[in-house]
Each structure stands twice: as structure tokens, then as C-alpha cells.
N, C-alpha and C. Protein backbone atom coordinates (compact mmCIF):
# COMPACT_ATOMS: atom_id res chain seq x y z
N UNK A 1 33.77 32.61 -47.25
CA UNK A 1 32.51 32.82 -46.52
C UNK A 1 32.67 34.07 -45.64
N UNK A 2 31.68 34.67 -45.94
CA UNK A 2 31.79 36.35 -45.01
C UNK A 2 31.57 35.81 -43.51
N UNK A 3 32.09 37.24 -42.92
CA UNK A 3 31.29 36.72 -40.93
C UNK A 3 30.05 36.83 -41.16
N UNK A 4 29.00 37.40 -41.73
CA UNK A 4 27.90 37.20 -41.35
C UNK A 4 27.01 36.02 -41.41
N UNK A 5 27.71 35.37 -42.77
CA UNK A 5 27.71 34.09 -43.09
C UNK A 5 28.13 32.94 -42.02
N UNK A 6 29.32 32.95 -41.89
CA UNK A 6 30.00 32.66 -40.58
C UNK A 6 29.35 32.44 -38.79
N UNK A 7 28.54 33.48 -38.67
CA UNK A 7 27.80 33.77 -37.68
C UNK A 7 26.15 33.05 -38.04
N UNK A 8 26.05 32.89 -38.85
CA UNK A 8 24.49 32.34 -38.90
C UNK A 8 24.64 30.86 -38.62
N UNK A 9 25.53 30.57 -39.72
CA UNK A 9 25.76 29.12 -39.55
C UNK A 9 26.02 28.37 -37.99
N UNK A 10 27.12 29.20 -37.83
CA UNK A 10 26.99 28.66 -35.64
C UNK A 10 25.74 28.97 -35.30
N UNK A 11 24.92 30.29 -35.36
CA UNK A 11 24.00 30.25 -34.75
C UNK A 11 23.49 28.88 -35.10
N UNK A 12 22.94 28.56 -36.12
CA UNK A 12 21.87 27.84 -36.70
C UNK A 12 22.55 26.22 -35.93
N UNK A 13 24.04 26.30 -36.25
CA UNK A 13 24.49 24.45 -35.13
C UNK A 13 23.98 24.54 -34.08
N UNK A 14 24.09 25.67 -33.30
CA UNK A 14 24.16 25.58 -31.73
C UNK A 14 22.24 25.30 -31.78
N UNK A 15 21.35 26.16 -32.44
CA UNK A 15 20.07 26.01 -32.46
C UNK A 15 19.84 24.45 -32.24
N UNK A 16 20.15 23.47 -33.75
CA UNK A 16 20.48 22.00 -33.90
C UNK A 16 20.53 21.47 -32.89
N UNK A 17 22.02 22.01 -32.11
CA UNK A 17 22.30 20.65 -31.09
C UNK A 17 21.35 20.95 -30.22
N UNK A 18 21.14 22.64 -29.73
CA UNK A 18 20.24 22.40 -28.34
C UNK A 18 18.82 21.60 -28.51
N UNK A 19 18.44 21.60 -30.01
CA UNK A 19 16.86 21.00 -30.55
C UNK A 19 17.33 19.44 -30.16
N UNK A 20 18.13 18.80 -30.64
CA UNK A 20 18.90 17.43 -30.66
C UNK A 20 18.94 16.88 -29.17
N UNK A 21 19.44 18.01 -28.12
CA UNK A 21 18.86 17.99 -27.10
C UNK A 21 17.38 17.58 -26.73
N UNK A 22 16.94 18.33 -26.43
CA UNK A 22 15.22 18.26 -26.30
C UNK A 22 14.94 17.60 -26.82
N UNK A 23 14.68 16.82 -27.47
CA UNK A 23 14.23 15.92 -28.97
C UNK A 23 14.78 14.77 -27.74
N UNK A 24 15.94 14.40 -27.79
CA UNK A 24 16.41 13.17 -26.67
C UNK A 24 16.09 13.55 -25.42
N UNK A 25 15.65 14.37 -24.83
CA UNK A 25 14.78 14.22 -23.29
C UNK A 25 13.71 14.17 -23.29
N UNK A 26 12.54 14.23 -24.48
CA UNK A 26 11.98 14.15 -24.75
C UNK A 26 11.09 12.91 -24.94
N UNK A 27 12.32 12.02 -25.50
CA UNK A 27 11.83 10.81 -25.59
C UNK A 27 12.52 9.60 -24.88
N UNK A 28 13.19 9.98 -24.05
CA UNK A 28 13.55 9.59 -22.72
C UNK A 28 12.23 9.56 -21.68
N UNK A 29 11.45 10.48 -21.59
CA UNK A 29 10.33 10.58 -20.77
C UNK A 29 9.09 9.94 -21.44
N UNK A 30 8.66 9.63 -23.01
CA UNK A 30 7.76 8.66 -23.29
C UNK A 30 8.25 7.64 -23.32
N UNK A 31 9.48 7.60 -23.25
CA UNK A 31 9.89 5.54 -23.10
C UNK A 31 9.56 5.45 -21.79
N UNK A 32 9.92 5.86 -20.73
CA UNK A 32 9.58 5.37 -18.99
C UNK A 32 7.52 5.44 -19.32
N UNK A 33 7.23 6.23 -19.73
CA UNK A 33 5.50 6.62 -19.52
C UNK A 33 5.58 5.49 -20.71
N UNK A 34 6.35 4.55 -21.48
CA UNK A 34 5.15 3.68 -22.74
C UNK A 34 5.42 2.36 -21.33
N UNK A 35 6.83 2.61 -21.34
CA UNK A 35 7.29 1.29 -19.94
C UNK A 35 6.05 1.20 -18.78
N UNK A 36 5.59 2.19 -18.44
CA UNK A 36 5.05 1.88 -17.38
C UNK A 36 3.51 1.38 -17.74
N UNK A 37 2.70 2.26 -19.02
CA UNK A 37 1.78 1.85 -19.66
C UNK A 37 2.03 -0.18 -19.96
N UNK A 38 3.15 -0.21 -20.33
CA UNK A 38 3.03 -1.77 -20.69
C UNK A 38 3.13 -2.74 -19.47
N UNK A 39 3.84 -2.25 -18.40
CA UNK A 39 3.83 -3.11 -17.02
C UNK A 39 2.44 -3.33 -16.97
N UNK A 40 1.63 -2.02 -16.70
CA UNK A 40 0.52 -2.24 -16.12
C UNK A 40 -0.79 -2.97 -17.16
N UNK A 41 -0.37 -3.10 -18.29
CA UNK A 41 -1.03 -3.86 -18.96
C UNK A 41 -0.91 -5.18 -18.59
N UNK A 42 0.31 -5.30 -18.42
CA UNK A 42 0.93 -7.01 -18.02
C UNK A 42 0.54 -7.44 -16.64
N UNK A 43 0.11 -6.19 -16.04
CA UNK A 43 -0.27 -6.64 -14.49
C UNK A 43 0.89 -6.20 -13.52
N UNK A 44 1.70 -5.66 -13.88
CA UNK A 44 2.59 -5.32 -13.05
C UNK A 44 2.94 -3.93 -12.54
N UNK A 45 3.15 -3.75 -10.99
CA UNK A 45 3.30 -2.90 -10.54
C UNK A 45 4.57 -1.72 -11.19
N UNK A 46 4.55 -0.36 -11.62
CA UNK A 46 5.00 0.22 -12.64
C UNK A 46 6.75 0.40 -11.58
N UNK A 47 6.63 0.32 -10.13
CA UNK A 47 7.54 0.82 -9.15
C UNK A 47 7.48 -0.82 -8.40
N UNK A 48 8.06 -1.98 -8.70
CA UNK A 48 7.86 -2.93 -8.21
C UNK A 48 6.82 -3.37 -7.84
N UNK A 49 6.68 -4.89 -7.48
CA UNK A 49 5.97 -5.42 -6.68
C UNK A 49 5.48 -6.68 -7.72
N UNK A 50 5.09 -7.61 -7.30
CA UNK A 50 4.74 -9.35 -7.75
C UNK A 50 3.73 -8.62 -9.10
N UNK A 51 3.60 -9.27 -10.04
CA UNK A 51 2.22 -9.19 -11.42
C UNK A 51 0.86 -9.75 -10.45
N UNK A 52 0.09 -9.20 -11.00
CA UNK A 52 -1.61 -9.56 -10.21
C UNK A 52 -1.37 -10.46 -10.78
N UNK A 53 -1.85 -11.82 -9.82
CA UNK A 53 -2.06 -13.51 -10.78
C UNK A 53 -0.58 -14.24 -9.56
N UNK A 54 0.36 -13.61 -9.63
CA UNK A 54 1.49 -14.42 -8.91
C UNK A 54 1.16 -14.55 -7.46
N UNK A 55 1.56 -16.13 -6.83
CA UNK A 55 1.78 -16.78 -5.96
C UNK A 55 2.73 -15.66 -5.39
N UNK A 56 2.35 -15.18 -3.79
CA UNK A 56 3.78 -14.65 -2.63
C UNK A 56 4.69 -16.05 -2.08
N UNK A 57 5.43 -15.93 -2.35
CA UNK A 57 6.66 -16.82 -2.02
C UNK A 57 6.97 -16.79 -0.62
N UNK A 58 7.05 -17.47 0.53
CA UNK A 58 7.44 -18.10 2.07
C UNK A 58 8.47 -16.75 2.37
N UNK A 59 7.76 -16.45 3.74
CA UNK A 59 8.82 -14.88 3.91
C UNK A 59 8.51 -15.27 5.50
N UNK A 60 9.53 -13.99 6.39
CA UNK A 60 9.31 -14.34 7.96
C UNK A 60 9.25 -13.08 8.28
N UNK A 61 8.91 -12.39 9.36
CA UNK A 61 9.45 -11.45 9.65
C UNK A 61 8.76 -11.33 11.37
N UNK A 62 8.97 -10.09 11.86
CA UNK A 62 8.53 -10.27 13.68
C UNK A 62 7.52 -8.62 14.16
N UNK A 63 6.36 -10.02 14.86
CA UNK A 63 5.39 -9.13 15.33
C UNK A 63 6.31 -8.13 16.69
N UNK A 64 5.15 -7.23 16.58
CA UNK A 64 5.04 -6.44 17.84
C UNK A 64 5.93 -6.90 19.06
N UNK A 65 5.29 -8.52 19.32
CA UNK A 65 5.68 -8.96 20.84
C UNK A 65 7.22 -9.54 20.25
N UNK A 66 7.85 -9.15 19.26
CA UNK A 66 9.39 -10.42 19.36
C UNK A 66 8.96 -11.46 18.32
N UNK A 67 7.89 -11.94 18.35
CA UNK A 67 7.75 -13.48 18.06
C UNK A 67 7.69 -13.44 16.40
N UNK A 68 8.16 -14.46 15.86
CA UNK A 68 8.34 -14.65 14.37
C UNK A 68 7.14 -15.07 13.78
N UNK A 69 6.81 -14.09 12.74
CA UNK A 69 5.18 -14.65 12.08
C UNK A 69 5.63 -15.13 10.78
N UNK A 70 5.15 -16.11 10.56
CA UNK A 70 5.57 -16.66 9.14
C UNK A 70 4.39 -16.59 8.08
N UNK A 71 4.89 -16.20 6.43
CA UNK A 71 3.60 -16.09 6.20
C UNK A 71 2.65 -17.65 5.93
N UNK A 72 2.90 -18.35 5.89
CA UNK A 72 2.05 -19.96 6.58
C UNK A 72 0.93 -19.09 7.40
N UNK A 73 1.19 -18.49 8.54
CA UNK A 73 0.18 -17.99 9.18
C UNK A 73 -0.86 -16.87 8.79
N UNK A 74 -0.18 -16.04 8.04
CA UNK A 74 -0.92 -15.29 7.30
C UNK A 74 -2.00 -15.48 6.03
N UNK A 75 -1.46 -16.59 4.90
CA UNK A 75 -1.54 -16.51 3.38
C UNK A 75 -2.97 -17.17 4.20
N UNK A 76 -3.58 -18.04 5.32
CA UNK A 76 -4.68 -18.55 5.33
C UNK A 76 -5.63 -17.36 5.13
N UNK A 77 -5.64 -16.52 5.19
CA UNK A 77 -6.64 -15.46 4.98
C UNK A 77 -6.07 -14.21 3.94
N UNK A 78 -6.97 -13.61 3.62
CA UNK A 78 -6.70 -12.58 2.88
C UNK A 78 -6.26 -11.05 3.48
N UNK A 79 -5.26 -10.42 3.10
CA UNK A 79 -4.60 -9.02 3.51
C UNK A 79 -4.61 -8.02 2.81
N UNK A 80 -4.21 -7.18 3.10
CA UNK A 80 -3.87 -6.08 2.19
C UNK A 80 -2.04 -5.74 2.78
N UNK A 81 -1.23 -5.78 2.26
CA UNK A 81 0.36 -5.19 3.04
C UNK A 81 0.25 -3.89 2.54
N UNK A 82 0.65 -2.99 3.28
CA UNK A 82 1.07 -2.13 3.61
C UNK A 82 2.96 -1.92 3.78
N UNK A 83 3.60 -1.58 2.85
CA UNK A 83 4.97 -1.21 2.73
C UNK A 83 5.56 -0.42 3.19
N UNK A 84 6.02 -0.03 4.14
CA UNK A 84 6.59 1.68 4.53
C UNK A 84 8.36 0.99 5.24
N UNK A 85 8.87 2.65 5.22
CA UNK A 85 9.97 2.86 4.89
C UNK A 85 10.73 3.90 6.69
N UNK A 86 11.77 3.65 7.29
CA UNK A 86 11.75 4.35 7.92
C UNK A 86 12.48 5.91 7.28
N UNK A 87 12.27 7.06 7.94
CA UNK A 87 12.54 8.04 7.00
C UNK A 87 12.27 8.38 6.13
N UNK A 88 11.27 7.76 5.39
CA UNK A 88 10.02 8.44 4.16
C UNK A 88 8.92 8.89 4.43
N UNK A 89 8.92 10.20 3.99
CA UNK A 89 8.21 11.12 4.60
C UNK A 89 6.91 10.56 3.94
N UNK A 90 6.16 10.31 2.73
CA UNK A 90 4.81 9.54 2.24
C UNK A 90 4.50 8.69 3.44
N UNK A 91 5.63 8.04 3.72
CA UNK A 91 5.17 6.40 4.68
C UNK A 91 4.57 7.13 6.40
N UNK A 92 5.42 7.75 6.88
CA UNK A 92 5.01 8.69 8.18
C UNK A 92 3.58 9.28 7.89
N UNK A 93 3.28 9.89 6.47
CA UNK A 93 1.99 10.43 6.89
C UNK A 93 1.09 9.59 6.86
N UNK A 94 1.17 8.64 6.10
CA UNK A 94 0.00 7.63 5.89
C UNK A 94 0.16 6.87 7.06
N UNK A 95 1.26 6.57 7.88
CA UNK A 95 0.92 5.97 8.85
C UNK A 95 0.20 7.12 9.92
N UNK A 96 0.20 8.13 10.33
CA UNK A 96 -0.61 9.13 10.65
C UNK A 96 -1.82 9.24 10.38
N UNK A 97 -1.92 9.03 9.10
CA UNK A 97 -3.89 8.68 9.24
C UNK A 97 -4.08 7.75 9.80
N UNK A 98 -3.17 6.46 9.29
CA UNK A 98 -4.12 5.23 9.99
C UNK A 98 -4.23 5.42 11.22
N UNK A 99 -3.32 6.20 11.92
CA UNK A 99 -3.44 6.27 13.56
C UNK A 99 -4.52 7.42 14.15
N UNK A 100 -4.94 8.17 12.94
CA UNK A 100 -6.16 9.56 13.44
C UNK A 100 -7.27 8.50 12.96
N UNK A 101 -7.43 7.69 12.54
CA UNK A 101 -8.55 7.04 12.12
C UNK A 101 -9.11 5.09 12.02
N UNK A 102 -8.81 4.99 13.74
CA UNK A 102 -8.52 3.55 14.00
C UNK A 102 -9.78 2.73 13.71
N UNK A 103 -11.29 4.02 14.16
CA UNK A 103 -12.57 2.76 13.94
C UNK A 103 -12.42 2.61 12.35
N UNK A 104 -12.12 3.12 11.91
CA UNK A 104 -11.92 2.35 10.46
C UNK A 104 -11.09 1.22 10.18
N UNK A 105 -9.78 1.70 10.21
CA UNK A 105 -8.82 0.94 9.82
C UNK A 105 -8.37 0.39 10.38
N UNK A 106 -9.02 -0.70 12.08
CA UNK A 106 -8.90 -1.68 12.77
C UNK A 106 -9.93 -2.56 12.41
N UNK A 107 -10.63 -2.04 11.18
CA UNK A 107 -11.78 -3.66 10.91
C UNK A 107 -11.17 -3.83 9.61
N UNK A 108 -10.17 -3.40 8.91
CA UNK A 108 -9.12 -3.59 7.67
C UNK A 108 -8.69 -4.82 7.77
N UNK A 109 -8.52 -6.01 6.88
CA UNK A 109 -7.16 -6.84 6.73
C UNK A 109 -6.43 -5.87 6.69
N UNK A 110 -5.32 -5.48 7.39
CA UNK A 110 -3.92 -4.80 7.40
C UNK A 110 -3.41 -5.47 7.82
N UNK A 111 -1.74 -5.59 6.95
CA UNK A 111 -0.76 -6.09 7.95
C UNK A 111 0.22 -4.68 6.94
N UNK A 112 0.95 -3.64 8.36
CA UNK A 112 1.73 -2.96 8.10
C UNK A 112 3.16 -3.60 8.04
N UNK A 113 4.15 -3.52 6.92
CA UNK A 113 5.49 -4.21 7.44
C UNK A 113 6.29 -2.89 7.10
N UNK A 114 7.31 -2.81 8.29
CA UNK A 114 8.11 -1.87 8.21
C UNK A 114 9.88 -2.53 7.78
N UNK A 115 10.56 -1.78 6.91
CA UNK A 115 11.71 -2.71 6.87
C UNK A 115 12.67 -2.43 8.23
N UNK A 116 12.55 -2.23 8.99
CA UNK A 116 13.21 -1.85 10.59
C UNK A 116 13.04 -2.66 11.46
N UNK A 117 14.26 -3.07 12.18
CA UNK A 117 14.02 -3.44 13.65
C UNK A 117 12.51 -3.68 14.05
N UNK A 118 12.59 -4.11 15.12
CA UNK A 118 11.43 -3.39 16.01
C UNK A 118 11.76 -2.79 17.10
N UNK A 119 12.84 -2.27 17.32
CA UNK A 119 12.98 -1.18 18.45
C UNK A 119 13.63 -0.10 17.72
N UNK A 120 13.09 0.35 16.44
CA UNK A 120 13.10 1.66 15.57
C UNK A 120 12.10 2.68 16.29
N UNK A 121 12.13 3.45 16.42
CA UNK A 121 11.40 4.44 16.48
C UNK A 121 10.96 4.59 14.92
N UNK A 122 9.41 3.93 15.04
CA UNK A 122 8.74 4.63 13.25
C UNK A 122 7.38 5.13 13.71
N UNK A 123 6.98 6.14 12.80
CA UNK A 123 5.40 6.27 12.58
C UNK A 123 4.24 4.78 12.83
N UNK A 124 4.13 4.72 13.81
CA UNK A 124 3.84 3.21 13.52
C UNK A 124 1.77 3.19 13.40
N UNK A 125 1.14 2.65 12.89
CA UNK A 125 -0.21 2.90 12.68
C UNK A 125 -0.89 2.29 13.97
N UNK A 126 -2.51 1.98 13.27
CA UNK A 126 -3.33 1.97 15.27
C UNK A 126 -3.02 0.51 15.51
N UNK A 127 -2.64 0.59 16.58
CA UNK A 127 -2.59 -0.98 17.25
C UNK A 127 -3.27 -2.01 16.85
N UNK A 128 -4.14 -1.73 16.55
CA UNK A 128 -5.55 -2.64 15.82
C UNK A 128 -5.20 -3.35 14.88
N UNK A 129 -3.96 -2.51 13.92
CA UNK A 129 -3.41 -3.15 12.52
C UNK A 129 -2.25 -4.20 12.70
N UNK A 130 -1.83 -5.20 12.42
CA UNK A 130 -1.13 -6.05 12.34
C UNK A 130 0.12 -5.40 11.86
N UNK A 131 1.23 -5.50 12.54
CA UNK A 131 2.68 -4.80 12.10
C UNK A 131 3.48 -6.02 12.53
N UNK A 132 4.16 -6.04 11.13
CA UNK A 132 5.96 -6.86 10.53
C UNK A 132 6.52 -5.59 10.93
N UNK A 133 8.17 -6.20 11.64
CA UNK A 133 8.78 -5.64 11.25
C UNK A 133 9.67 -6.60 10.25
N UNK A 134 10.80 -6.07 9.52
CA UNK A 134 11.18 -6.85 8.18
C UNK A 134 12.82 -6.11 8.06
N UNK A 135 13.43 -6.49 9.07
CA UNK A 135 14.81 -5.91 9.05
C UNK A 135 15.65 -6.77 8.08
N UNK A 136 15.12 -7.89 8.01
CA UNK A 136 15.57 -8.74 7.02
C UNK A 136 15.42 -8.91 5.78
N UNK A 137 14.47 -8.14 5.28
CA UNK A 137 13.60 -7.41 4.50
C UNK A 137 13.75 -9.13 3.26
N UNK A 138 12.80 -9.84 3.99
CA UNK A 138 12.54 -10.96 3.83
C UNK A 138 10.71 -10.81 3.26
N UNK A 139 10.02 -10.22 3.54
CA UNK A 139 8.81 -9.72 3.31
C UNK A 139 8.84 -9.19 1.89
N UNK A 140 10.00 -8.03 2.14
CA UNK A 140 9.99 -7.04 1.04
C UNK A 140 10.69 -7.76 -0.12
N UNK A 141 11.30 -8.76 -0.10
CA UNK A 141 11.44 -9.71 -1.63
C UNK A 141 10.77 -10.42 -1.90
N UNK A 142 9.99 -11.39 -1.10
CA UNK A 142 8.74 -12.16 -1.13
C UNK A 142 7.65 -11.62 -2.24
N UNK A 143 7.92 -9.98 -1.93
CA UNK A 143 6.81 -9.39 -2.57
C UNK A 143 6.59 -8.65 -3.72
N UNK A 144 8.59 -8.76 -3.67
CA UNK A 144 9.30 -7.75 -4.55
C UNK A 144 9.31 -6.49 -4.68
N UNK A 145 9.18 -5.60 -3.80
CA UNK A 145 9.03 -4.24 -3.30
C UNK A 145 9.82 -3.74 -3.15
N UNK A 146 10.28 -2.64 -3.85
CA UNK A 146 11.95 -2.28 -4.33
C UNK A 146 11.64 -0.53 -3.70
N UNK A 147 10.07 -0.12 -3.15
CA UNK A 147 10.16 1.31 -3.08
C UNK A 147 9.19 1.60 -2.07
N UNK A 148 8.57 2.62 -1.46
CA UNK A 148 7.94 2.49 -0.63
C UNK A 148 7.42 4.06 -0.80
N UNK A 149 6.37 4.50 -0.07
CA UNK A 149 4.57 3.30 0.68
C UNK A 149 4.25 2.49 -0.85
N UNK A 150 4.17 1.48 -0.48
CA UNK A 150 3.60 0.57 -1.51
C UNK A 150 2.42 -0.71 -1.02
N UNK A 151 1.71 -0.58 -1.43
CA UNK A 151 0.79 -1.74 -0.85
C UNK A 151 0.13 -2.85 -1.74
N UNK A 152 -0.25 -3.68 -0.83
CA UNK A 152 -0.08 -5.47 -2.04
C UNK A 152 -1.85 -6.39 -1.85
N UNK A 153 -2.63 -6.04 -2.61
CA UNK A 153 -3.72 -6.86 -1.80
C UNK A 153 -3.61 -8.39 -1.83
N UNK A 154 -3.38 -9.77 -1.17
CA UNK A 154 -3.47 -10.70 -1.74
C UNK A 154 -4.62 -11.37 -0.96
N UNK A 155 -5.35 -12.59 -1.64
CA UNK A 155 -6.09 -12.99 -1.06
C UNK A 155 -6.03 -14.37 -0.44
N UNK A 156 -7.37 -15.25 -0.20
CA UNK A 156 -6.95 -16.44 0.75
C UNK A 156 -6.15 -17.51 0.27
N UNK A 157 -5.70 -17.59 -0.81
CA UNK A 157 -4.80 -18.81 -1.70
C UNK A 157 -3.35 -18.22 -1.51
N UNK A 158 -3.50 -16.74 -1.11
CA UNK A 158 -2.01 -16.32 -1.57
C UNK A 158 -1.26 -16.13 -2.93
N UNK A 159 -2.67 -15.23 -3.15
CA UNK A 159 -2.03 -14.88 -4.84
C UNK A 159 -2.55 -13.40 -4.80
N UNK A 160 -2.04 -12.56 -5.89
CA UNK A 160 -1.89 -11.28 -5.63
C UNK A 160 -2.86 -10.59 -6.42
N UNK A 161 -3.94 -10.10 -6.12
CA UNK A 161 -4.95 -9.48 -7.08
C UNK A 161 -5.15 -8.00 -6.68
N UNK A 162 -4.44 -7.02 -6.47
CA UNK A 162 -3.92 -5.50 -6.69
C UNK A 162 -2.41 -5.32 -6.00
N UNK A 163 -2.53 -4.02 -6.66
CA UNK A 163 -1.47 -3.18 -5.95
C UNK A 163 -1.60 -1.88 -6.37
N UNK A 164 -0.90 -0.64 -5.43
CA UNK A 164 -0.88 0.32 -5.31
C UNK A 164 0.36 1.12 -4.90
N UNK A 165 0.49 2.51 -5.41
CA UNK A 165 1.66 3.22 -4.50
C UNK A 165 0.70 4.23 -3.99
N UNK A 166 0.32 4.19 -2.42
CA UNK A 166 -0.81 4.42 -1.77
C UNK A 166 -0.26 5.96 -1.45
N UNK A 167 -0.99 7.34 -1.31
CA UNK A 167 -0.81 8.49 -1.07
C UNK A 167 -1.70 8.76 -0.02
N UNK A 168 -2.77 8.01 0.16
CA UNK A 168 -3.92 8.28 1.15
C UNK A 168 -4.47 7.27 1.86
N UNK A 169 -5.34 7.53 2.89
CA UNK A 169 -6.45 6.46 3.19
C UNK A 169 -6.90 5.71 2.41
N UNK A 170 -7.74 6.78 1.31
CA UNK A 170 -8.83 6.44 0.31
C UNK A 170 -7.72 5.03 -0.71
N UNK A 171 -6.87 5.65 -1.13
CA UNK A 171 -5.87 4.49 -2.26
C UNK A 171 -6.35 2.83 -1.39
N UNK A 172 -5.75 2.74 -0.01
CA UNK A 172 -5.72 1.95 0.95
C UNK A 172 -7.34 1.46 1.01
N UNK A 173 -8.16 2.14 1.06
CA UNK A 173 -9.18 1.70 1.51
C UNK A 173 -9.71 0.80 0.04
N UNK A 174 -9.54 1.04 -1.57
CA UNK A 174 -10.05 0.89 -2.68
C UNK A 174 -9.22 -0.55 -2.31
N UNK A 175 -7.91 -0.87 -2.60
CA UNK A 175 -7.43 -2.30 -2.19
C UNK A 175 -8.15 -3.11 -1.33
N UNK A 176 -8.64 -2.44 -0.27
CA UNK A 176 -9.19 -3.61 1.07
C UNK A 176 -10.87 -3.84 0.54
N UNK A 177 -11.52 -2.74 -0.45
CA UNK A 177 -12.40 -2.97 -0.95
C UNK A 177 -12.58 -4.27 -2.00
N UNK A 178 -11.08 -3.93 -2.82
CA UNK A 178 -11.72 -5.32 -3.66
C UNK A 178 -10.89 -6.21 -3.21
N UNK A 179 -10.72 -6.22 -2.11
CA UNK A 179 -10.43 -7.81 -1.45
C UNK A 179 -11.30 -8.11 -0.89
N UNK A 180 -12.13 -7.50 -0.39
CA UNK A 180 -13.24 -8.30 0.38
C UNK A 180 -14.34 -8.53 -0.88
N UNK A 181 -14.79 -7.88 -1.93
CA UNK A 181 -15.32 -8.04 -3.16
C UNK A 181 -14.44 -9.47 -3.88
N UNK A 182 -13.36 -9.72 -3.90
CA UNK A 182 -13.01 -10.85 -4.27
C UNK A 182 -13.05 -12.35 -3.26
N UNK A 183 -13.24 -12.10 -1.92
CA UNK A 183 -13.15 -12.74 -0.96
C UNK A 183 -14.92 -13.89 -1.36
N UNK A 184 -15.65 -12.38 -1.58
CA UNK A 184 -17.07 -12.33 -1.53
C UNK A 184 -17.78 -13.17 -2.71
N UNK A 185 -16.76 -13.63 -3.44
CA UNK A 185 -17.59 -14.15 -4.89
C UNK A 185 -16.68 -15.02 -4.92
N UNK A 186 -15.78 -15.23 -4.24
CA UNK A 186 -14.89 -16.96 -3.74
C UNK A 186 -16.02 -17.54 -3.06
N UNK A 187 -16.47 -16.76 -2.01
CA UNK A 187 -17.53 -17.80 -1.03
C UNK A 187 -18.89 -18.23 -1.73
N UNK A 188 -18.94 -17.49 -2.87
CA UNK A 188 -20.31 -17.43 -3.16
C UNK A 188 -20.52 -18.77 -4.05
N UNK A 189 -18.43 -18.94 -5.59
CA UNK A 189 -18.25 -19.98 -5.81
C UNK A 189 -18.70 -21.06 -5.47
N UNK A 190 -17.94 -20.86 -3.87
CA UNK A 190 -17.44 -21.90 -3.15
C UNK A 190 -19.52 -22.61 -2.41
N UNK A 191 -20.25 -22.03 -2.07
CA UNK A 191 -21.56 -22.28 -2.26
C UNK A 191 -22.01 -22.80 -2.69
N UNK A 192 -22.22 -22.37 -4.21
CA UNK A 192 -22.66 -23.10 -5.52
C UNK A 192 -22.09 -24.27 -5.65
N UNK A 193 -20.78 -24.64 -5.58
CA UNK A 193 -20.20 -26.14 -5.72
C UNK A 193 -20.84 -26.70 -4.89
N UNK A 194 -20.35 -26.16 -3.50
CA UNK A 194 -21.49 -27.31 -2.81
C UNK A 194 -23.08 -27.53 -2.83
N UNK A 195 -24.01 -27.11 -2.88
CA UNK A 195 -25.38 -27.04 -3.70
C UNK A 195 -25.28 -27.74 -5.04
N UNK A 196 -24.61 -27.91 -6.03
CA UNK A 196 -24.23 -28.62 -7.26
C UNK A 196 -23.59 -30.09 -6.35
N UNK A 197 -22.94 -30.30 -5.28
CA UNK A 197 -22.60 -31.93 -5.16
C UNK A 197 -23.50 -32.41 -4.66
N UNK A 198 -24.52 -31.62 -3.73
CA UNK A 198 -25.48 -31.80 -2.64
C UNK A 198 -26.99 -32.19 -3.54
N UNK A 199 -27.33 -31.47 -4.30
CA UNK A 199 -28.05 -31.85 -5.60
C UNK A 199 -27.82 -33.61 -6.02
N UNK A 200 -26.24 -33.57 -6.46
CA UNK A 200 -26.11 -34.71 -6.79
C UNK A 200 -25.98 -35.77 -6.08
């Protein structure tokens, strides 16, 4: 075999492997994008968090004042959680809006849980909003929340009907929307049954 011969042929392997390359990163990146397409078919959050339909499981964690809130006290009504992180820069800004924009997001179900202490220094949102802290990060398995800002809508039974990895207000605000839209056609149910026994 001549060099020129010689020389094509490497060229032409090295071409191969680097294609062989690409070709496998390639489809490294539609397996995570078919993975995440099929979570969310299944209901499940693509970056953690419970399937829409699942029961939140008994968690503790501590208000503002010290005192231990259990969710017993919470699951009676419907929320939206709010996930943040100390040192994540997403979680600081969004807690920054909520704090430039309290007449809003003090008539929210919010409950913010932070996985920190409560004598962390964090971005913390408007007073108005209900804040966990979750050093025990007893919240954050309850809910299964492996990443953060992440947020969880559940409603008054304590079952989980959205989720989000929130970038804005607006993400935040679409969750607290269809919780009160789901809240709203529970009561309306809940009406009709009685008018149907009251009838009878």
C-alpha cells in the first residue's frame, strides 16, 4: 500500500471515530429529552418531585417564630410550596420578586420552604407568605425534591395536582391559578351532593 494510500485511510478512521463520536452525544441528549417527554406523560416532575395524583407523606419542619408546623396543619387546605435553596442564585431572585411584589403574593396559598436553619441569612420572600424552614429537609422528601426553585401545587385532601421548576412570578402565579380553579369545582362538587341528598 503506497503513503498516499496509507494517508487516506487514517484520514478516513480518524473521520469514523470522530462521526462515532457525535453520533453517541447525540443520542445521549434524545434519551434525557425522550426521558423527560415520558415522565411528564406519566405525571411526573422531569427534575423530581411526587407524580400529579400522589398523596404528600407526614413531614415537619419550623415556622418563622421557632415553632414546629406539621403538615397535619397544613394538608387541611390547599398550597402551592415553593422550594428554594440557600446559595442558588434562581431561588434569591424569585424570592426578590415575591418581596417587590407583596399585594399580590400575600393573597397566594404560599408556603415558602427553605432547606436552612432559620437563623440562615436567605433571600427570604414578603412576610405575608408562609415560610418552612427544612434543615431537616424533612419537607423536601415528603415531596421528593431533589433540586431547586421547584414548586408543588397540592390541594385540600393533600394530593398533588401540578408542579413546576418556577423561573418567574408568572410560572408561580399559573400553579396558584389552578389551585384555586381546582379548589373551585371541589366546592361546586361538593354543592351538588348536597342539593342531590337535600332533594332526597
Amino acid at each position: 500500500m503506497t503513503t498516499p494510500w496509507i494517508a487516506a485511510f487514517a484520514a478516513l478512521w480518524a473521520i469514523s471515530l470522530v462521526t462515532a463520536f457525535l453520533v453517541l452525544g447525540l443520542m445521549r441528549r434524545i434519551s434525557n429529552v425522550l426521558e423527560g417527554v415520558e415522565q411528564r406523560l406519566r405525571g411526573q416532575a422531569p427534575h423530581g418531585g411526587l407524580p400529579i395524583g400522589s398523596a404528600v407523606a407526614y413531614f415537619e419542619a419550623r415556622g418563622e417564630d421557632g415553632q414546629i408546623i406539621t403538615s397535619e396543619q397544613l394538608m387541611s387546605r390547599g398550597n402551592v410550596y415553593l422550594f428554594l435553596s440557600e446559595g442558588c442564585s434562581p431561588c434569591e431572585e424569585l424570592a426578590r420578586e415575591l418581596q417587590a411584589a407583596p399585594d399580590l403574593t400575600t393573597q397566594w396559598p404560599l408556603a415558602v420552604v427553605f432547606d436552612t436553619p432559620r437563623d440562615v441569612q436567605v433571600a427570604r420572600p414578603s412576610p405575608g407568605n408562609l415560610t418552612l424552614f427544612d434543615s431537616s429537609r424533612s419537607v423536601f422528601r415528603a415531596f421528593d425534591v431533589d433540586a431547586t426553585p421547584f414548586a408543588v401545587a397540592v390541594d385540600g385532601s393533600g394530593t398533588v395536582i401540578g408542579h413546576s421548576v418556577p423561573n418567574s412570578i408568572g410560572a408561580l402565579k399559573e400553579l396558584v391559578e389552578a389551585l384555586r380553579k381546582e379548589a373551585g369545582e371541589a366546592s361546586e362538587a361538593k354543592e351538588r351532593m348536597g342539593s342531590r341528598h337535600a332533594v332526597h
